[in-house]
PDB file of N, CA and C in Angstrom:
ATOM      1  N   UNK A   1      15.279  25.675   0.274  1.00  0.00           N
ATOM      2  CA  UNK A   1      13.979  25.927   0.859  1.00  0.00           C
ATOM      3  C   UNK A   1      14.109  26.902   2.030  1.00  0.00           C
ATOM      4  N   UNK A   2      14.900  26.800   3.070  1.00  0.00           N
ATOM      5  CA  UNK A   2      15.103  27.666   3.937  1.00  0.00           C
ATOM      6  C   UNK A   2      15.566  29.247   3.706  1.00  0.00           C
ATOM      7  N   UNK A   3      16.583  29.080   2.396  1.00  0.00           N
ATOM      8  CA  UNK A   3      16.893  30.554   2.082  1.00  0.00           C
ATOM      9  C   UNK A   3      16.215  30.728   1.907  1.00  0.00           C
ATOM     10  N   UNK A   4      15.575  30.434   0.532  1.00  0.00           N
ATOM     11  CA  UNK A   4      14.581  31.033  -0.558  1.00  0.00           C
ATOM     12  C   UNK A   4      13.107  30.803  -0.413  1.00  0.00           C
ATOM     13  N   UNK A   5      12.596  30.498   1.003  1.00  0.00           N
ATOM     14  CA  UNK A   5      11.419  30.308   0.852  1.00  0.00           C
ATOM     15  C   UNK A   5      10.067  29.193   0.088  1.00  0.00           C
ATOM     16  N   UNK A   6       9.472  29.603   0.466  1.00  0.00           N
ATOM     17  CA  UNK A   6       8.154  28.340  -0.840  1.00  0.00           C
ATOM     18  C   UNK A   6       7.208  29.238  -1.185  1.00  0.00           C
ATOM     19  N   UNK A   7       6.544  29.643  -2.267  1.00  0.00           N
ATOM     20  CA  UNK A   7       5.945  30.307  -3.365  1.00  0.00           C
ATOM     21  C   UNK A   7       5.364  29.500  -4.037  1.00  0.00           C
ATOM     22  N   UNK A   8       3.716  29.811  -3.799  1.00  0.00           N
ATOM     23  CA  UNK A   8       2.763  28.915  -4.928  1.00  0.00           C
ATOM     24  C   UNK A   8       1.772  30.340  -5.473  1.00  0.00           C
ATOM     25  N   UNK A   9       2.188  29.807  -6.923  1.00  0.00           N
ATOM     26  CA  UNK A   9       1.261  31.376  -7.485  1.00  0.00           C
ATOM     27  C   UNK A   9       0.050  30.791  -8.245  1.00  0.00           C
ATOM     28  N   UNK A  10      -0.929  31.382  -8.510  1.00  0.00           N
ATOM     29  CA  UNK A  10      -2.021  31.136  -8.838  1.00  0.00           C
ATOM     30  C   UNK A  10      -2.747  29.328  -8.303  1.00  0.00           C
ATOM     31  N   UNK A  11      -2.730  29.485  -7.463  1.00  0.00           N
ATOM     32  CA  UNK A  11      -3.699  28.187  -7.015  1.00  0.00           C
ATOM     33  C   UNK A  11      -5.084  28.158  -6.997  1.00  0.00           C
ATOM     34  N   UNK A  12      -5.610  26.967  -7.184  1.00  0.00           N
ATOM     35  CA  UNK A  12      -6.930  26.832  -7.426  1.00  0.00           C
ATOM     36  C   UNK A  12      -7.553  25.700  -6.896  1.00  0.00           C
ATOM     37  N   UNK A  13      -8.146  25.229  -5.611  1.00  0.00           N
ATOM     38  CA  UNK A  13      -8.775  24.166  -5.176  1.00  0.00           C
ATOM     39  C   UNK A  13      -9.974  23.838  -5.237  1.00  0.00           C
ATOM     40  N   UNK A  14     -10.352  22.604  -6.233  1.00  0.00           N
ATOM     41  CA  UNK A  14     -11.598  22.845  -6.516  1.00  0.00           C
ATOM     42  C   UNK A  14     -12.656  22.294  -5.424  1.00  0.00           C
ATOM     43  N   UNK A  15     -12.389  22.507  -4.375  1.00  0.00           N
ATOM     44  CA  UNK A  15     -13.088  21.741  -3.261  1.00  0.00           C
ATOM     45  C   UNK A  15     -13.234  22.764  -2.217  1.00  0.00           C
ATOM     46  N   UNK A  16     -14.557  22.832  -1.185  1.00  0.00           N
ATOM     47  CA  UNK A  16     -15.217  24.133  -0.496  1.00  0.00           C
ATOM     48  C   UNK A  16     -15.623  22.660   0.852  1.00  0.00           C
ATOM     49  N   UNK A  17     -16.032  23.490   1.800  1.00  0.00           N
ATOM     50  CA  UNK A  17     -15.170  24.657   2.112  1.00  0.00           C
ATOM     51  C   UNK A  17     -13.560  24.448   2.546  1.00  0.00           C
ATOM     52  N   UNK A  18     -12.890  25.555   2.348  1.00  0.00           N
ATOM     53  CA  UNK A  18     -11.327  25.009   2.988  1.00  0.00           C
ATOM     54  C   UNK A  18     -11.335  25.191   4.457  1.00  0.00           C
ATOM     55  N   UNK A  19     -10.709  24.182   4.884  1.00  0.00           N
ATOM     56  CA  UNK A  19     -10.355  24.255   6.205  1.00  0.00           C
ATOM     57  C   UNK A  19      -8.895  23.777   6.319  1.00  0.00           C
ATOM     58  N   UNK A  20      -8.494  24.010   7.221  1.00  0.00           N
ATOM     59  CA  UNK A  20      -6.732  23.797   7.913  1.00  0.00           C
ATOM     60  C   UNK A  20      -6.083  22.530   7.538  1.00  0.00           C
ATOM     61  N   UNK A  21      -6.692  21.563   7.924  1.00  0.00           N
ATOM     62  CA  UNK A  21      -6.426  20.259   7.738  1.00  0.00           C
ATOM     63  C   UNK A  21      -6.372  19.935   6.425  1.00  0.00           C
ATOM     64  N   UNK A  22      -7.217  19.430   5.406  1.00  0.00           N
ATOM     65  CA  UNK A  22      -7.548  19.253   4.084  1.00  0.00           C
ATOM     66  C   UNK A  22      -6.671  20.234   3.182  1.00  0.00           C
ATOM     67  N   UNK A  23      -6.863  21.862   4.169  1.00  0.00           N
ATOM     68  CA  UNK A  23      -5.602  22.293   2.899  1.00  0.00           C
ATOM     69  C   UNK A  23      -4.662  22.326   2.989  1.00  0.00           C
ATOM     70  N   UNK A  24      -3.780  22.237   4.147  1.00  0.00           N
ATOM     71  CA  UNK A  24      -2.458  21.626   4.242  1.00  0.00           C
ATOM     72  C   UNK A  24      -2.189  20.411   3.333  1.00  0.00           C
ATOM     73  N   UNK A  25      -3.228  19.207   3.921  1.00  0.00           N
ATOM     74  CA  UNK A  25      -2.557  18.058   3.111  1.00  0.00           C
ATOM     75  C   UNK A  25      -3.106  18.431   1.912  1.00  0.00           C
ATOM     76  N   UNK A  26      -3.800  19.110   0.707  1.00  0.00           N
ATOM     77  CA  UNK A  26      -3.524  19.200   0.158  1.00  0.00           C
ATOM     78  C   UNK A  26      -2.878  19.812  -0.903  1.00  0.00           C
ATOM     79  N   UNK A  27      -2.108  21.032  -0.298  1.00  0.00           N
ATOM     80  CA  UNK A  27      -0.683  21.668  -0.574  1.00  0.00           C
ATOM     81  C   UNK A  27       0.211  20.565  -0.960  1.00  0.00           C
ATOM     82  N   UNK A  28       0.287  19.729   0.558  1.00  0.00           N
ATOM     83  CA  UNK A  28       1.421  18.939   0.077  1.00  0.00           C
ATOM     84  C   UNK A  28       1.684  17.397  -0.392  1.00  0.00           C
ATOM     85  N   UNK A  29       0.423  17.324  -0.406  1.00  0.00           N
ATOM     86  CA  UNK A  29      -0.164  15.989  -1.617  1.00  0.00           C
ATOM     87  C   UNK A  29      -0.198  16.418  -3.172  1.00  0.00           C
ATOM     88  N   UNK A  30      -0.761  17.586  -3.107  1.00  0.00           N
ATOM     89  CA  UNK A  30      -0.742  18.154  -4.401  1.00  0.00           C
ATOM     90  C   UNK A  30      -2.323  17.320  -5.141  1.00  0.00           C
ATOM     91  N   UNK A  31      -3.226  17.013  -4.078  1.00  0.00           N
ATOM     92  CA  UNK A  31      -4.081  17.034  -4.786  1.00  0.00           C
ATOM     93  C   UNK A  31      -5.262  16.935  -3.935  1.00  0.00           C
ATOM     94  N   UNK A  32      -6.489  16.379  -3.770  1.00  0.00           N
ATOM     95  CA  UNK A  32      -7.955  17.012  -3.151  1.00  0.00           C
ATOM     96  C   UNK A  32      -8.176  15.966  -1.975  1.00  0.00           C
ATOM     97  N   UNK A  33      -9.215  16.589  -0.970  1.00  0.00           N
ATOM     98  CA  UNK A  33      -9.201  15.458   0.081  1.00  0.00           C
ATOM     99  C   UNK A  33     -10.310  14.381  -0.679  1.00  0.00           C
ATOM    100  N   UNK A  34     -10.625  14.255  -1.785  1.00  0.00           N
ATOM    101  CA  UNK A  34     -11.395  13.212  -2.433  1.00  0.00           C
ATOM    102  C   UNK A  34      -9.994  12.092  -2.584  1.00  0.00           C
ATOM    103  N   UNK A  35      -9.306  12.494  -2.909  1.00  0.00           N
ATOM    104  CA  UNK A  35      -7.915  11.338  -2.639  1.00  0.00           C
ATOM    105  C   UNK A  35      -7.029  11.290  -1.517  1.00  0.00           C
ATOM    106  N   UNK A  36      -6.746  12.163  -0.712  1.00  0.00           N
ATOM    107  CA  UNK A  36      -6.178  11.972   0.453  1.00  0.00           C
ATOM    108  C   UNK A  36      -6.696  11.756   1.515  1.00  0.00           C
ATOM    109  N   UNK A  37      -8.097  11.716   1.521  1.00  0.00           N
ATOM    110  CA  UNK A  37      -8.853  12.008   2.385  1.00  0.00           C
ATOM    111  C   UNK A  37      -8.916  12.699   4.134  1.00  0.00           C
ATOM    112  N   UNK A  38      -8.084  13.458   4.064  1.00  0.00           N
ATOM    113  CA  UNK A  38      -8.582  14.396   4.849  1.00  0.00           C
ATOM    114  C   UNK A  38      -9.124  15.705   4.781  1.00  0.00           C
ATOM    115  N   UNK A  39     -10.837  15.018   5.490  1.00  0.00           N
ATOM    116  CA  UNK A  39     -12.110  15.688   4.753  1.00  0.00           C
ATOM    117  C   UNK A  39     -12.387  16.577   5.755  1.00  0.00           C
ATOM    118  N   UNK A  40     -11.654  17.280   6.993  1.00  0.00           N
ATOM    119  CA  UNK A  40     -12.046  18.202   7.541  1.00  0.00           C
ATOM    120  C   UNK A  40     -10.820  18.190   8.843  1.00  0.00           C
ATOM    121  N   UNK A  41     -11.223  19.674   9.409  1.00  0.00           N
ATOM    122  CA  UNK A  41     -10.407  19.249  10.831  1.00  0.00           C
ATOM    123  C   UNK A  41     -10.826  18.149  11.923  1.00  0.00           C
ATOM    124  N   UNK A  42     -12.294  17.932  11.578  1.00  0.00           N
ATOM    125  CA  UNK A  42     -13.118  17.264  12.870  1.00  0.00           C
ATOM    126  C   UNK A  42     -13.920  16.386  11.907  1.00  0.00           C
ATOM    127  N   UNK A  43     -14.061  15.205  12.424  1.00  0.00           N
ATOM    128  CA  UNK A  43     -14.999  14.416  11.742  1.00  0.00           C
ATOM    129  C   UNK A  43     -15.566  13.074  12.804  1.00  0.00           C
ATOM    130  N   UNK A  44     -16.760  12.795  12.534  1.00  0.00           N
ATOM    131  CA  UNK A  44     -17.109  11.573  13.206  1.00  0.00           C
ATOM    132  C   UNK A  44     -16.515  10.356  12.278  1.00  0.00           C
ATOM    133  N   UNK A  45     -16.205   9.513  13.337  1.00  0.00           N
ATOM    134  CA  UNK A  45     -16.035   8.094  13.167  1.00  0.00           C
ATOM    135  C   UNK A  45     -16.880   6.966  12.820  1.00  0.00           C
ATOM    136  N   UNK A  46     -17.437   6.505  12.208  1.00  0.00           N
ATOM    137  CA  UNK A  46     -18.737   5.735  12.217  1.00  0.00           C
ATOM    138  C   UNK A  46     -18.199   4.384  13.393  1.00  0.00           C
ATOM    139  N   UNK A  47     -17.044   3.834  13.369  1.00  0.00           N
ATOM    140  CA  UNK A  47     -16.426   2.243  13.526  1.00  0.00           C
ATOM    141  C   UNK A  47     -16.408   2.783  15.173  1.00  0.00           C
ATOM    142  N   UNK A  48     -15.578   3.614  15.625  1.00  0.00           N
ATOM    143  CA  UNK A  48     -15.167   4.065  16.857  1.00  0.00           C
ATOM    144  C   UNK A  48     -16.664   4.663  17.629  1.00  0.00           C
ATOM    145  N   UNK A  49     -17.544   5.503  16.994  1.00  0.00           N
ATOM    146  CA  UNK A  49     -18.488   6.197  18.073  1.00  0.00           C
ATOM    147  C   UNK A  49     -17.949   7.447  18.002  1.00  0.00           C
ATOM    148  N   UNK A  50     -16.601   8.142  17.853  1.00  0.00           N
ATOM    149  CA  UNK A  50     -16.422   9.412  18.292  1.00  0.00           C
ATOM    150  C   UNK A  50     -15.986  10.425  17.265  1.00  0.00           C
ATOM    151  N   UNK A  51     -16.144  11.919  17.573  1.00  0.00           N
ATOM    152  CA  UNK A  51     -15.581  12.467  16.814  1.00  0.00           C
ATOM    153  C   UNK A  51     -13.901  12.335  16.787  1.00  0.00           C
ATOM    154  N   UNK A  52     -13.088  12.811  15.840  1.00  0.00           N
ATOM    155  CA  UNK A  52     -11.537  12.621  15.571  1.00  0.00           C
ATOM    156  C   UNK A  52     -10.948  13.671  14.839  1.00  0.00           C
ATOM    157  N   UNK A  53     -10.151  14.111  15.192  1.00  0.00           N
ATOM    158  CA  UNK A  53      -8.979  15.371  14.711  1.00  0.00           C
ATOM    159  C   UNK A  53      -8.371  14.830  14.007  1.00  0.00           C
ATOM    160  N   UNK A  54      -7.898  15.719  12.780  1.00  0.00           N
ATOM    161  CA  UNK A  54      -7.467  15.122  11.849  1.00  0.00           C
ATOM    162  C   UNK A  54      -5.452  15.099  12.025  1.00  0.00           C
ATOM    163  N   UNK A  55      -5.246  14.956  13.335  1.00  0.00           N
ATOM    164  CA  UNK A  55      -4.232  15.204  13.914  1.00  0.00           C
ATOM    165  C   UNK A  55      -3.948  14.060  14.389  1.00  0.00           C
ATOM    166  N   UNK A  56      -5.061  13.793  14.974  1.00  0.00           N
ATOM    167  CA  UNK A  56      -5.359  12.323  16.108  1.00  0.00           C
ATOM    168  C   UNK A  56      -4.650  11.655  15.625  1.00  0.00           C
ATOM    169  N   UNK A  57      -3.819  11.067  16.546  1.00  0.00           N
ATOM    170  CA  UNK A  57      -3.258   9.798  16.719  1.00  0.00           C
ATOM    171  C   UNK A  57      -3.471   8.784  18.165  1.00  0.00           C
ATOM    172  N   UNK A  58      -4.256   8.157  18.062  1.00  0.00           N
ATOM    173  CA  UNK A  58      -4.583   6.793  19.435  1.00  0.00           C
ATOM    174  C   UNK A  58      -3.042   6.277  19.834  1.00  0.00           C
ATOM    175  N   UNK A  59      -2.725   5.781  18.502  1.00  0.00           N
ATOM    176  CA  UNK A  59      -1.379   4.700  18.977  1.00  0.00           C
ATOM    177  C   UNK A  59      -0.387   5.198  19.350  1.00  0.00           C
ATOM    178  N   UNK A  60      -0.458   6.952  19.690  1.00  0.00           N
ATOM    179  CA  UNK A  60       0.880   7.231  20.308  1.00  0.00           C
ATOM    180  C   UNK A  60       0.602   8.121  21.320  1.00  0.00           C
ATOM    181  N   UNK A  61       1.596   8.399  22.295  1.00  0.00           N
ATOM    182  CA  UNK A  61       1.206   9.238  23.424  1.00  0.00           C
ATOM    183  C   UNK A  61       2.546  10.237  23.735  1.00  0.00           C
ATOM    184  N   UNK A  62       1.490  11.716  23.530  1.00  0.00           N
ATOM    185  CA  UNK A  62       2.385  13.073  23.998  1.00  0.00           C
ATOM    186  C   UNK A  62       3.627  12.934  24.657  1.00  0.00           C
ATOM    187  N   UNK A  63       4.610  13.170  24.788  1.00  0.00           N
ATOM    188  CA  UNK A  63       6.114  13.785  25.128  1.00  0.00           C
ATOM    189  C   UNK A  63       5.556  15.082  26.531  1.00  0.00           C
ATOM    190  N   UNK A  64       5.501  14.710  27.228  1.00  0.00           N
ATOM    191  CA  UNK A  64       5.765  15.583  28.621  1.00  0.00           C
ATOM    192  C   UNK A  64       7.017  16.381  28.879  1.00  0.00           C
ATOM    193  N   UNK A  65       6.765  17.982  29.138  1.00  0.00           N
ATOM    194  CA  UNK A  65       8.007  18.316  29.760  1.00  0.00           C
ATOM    195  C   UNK A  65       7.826  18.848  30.879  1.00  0.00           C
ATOM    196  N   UNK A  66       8.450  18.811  31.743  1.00  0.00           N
ATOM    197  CA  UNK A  66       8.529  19.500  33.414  1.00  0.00           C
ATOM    198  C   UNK A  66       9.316  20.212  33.232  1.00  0.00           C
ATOM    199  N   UNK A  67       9.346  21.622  33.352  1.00  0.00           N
ATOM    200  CA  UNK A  67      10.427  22.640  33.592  1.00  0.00           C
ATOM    201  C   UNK A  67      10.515  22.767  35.268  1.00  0.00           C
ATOM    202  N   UNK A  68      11.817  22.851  35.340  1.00  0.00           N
ATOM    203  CA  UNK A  68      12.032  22.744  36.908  1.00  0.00           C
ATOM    204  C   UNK A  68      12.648  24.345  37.009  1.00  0.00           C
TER     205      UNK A  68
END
């Protein structure tokens, strides 16, 4: 993988619009955010109240660095 790279030829997603999130995971799910469900970069929460990144993680917290 590192020599030779990754190459996907003729792809076809049958799902609009693409955005970052959804098509990453589904590159590497290999299939639609109707099954993986990640349905956008940003989405509301109904349970929580808020919007959420499809990045978000609550249960963990950032790595700080101080350059001195």
């Amino acid at each position: 993988m590192i020599r030779e790279g990754y190459n996907c030829n003729n792809n076809h997603f049958n799902y609009i619009p693409t955005k970052t999130g959804p098509g990453h995971a589904s590159i590497f799910t290999g299939t639609t955010p109707k099954y993986h469900s990640i349905i956008g970069n940003d989405w509301f929460d109904k349970p929580s109240g808020k919007t959420v990144n499809c990045v978000q993680d609550d249960s963990v917290k950032a790595l700080e660095f101080v350059l001195n």
